[in-house]
PDB file of N, CA and C in Angstrom:
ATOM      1  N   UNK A   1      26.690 -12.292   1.254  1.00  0.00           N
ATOM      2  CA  UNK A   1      25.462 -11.539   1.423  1.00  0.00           C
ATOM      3  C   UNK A   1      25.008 -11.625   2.873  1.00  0.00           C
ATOM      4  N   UNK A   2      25.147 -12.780   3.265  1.00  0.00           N
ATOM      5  CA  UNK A   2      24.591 -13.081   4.817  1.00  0.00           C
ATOM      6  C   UNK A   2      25.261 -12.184   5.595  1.00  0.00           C
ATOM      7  N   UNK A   3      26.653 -12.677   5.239  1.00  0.00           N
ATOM      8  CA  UNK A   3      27.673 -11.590   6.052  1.00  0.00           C
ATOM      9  C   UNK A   3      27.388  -9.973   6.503  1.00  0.00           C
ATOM     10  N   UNK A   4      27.532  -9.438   5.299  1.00  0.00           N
ATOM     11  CA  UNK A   4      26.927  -8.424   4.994  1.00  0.00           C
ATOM     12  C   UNK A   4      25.632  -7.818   5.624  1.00  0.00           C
ATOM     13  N   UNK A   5      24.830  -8.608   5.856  1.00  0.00           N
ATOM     14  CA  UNK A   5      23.480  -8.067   6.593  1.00  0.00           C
ATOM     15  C   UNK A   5      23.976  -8.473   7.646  1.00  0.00           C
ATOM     16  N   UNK A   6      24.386  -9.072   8.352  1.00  0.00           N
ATOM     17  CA  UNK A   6      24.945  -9.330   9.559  1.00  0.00           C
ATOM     18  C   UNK A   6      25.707  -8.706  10.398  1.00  0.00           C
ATOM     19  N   UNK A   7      26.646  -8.002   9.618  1.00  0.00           N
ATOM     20  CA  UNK A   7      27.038  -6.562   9.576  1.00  0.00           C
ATOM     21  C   UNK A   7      26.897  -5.542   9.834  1.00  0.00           C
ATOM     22  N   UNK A   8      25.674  -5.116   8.943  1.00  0.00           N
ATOM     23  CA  UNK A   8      24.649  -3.719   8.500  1.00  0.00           C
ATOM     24  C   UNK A   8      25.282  -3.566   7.215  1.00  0.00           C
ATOM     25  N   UNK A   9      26.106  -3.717   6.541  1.00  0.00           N
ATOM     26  CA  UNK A   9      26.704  -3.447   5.429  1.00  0.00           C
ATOM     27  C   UNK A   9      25.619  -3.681   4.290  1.00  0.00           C
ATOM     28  N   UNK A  10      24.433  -4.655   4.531  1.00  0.00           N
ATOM     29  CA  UNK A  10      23.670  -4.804   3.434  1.00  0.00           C
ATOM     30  C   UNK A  10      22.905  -3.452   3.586  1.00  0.00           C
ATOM     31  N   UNK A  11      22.187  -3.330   4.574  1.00  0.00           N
ATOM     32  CA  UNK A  11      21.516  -2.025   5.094  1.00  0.00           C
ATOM     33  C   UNK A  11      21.972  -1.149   4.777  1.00  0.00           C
ATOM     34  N   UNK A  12      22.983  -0.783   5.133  1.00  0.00           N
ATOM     35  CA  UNK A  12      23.739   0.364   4.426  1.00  0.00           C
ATOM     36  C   UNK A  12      23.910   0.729   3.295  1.00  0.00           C
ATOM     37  N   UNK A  13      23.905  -0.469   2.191  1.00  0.00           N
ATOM     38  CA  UNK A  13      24.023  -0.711   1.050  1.00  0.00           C
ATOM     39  C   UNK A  13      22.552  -0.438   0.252  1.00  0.00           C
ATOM     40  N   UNK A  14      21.794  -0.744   0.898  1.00  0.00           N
ATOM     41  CA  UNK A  14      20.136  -0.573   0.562  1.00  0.00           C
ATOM     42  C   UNK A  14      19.579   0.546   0.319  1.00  0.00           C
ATOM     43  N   UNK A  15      19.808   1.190   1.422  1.00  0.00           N
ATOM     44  CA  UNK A  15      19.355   2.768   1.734  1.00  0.00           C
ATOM     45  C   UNK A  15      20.336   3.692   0.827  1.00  0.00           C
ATOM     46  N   UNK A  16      21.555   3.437   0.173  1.00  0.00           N
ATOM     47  CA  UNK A  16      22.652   4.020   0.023  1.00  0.00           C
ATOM     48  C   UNK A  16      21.210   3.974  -1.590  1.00  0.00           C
ATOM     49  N   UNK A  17      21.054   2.875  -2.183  1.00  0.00           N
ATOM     50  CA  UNK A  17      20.500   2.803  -3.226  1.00  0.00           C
ATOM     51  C   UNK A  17      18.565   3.350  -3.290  1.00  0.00           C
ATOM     52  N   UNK A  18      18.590   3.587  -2.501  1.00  0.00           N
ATOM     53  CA  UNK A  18      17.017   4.272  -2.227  1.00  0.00           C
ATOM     54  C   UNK A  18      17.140   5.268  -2.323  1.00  0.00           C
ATOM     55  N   UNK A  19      17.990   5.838  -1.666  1.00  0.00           N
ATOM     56  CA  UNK A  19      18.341   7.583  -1.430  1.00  0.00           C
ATOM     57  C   UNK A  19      18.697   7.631  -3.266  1.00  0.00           C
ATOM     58  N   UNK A  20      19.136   7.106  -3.624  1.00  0.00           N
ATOM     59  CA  UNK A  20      20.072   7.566  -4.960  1.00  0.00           C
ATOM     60  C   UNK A  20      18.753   7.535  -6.139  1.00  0.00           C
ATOM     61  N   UNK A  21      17.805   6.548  -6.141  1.00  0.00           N
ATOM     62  CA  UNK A  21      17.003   6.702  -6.898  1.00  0.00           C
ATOM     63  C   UNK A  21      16.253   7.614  -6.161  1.00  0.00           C
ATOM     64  N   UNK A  22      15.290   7.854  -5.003  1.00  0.00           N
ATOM     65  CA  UNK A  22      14.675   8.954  -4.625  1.00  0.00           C
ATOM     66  C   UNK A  22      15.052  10.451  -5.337  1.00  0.00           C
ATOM     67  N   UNK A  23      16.509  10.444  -5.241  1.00  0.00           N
ATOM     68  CA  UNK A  23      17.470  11.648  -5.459  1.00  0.00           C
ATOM     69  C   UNK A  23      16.897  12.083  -7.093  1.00  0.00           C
ATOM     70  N   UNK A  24      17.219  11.007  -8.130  1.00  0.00           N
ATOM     71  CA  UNK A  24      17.679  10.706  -9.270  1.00  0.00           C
ATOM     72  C   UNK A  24      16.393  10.390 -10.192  1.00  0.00           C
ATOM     73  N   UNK A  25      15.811   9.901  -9.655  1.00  0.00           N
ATOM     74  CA  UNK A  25      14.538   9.471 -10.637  1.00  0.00           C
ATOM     75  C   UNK A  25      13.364   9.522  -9.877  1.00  0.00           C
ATOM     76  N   UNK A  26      13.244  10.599  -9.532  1.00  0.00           N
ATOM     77  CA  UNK A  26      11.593  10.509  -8.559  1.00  0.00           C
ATOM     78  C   UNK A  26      10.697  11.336  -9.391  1.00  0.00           C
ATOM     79  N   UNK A  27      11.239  11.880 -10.473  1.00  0.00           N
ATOM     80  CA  UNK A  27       9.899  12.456 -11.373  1.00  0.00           C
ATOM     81  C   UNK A  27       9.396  11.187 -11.902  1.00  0.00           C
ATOM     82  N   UNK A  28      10.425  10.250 -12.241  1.00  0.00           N
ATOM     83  CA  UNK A  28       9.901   9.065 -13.380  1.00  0.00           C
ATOM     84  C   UNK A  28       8.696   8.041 -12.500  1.00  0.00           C
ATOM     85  N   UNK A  29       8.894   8.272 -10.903  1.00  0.00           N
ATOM     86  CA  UNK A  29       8.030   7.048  -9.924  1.00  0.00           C
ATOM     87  C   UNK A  29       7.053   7.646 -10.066  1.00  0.00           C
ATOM     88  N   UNK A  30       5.884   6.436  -9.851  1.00  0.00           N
ATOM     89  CA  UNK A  30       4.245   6.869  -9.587  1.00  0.00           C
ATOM     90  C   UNK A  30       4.766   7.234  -8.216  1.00  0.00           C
ATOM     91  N   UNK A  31       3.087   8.110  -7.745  1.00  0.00           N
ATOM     92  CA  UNK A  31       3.261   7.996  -6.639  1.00  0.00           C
ATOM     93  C   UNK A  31       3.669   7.319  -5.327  1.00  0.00           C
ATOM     94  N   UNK A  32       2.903   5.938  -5.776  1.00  0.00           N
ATOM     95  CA  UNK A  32       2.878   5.013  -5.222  1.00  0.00           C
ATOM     96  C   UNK A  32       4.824   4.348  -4.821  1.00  0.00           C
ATOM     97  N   UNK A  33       5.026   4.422  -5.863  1.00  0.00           N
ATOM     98  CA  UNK A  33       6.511   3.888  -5.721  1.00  0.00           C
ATOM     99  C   UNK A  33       6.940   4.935  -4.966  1.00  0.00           C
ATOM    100  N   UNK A  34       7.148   6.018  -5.386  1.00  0.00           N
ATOM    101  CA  UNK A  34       7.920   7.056  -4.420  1.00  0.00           C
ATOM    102  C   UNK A  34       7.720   6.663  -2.871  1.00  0.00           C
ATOM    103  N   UNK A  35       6.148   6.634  -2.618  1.00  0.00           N
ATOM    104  CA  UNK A  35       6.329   6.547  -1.590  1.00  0.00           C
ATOM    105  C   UNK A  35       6.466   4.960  -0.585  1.00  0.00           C
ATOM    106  N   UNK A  36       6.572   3.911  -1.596  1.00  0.00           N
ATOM    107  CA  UNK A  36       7.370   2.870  -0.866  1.00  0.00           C
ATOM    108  C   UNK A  36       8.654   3.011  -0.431  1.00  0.00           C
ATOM    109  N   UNK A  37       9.062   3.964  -1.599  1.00  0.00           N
ATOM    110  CA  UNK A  37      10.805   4.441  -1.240  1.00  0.00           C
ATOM    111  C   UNK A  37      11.439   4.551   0.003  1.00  0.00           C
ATOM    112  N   UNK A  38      10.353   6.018  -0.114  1.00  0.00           N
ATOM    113  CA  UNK A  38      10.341   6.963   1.728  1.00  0.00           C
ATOM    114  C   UNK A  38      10.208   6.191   2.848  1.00  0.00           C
ATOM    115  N   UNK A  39       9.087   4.996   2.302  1.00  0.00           N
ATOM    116  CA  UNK A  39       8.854   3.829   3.892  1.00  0.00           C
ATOM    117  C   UNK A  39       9.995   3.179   3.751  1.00  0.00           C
ATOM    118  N   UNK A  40      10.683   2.861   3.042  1.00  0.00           N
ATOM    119  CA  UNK A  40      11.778   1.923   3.243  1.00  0.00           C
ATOM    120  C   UNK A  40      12.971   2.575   3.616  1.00  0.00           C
ATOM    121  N   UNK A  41      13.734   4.050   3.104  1.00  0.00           N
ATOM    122  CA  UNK A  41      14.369   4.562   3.418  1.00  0.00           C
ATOM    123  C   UNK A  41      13.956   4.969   5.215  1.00  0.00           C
ATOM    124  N   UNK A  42      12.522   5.067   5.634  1.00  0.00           N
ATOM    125  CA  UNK A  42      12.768   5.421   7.174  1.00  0.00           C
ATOM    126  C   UNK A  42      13.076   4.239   7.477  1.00  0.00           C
ATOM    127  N   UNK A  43      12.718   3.122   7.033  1.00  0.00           N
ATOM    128  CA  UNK A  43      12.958   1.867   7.922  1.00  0.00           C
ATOM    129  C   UNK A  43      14.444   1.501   7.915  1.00  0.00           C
ATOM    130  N   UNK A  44      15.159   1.467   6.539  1.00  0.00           N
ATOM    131  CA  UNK A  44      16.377   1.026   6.968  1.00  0.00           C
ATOM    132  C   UNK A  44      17.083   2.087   7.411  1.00  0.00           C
ATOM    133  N   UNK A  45      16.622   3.509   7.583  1.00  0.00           N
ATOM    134  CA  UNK A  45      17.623   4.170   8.629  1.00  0.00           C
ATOM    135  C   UNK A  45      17.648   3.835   9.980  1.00  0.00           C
ATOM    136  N   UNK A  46      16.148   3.149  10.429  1.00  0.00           N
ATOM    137  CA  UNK A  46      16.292   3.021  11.605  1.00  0.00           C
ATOM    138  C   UNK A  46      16.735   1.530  12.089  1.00  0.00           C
ATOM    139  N   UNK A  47      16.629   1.131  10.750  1.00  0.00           N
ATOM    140  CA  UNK A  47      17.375  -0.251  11.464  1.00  0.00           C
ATOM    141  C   UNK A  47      19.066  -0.369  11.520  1.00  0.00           C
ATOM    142  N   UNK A  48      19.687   0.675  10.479  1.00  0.00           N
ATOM    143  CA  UNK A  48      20.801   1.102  10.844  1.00  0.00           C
ATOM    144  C   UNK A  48      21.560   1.740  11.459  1.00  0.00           C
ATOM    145  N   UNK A  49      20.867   2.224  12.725  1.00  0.00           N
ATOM    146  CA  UNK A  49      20.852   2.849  13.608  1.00  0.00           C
ATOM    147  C   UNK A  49      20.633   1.908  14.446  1.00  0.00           C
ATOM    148  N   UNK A  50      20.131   0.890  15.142  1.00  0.00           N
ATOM    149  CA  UNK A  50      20.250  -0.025  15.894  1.00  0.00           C
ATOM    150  C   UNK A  50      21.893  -1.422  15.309  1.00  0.00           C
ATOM    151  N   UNK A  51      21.418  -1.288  14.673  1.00  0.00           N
ATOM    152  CA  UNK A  51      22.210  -2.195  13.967  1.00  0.00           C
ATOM    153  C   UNK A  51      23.712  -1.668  14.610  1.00  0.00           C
ATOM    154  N   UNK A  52      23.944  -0.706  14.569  1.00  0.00           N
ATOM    155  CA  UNK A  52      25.070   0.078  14.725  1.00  0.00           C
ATOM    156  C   UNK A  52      25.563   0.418  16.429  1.00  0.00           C
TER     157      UNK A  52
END
């Protein structure tokens, strides 16, 4: 796991799973969740983008 974030591979792995529920189940989120989603999906894009 350490590895992995050390990497970006966790990051990558994160966002890979944000996007997929955003995608997939965003009628089922409150608002509220949805939009923790969106903050987290900008954040780990941009940290995977440095990361990289």
């Amino acid at each position: 796991m350490l590895d992995g974030y050390l990497q970006g591979g966790l990051l990558v792995q994160v966002k890979r799973e944000v996007d997929a529920e955003l995608r997939e189940d965003i009628s089922a989120l409150k608002p509220e969740e949805a939009a923790v989603l969106v903050f987290l999906r900008q954040r780990l894009g941009e940290a995977a983008k440095q990361a990289a």
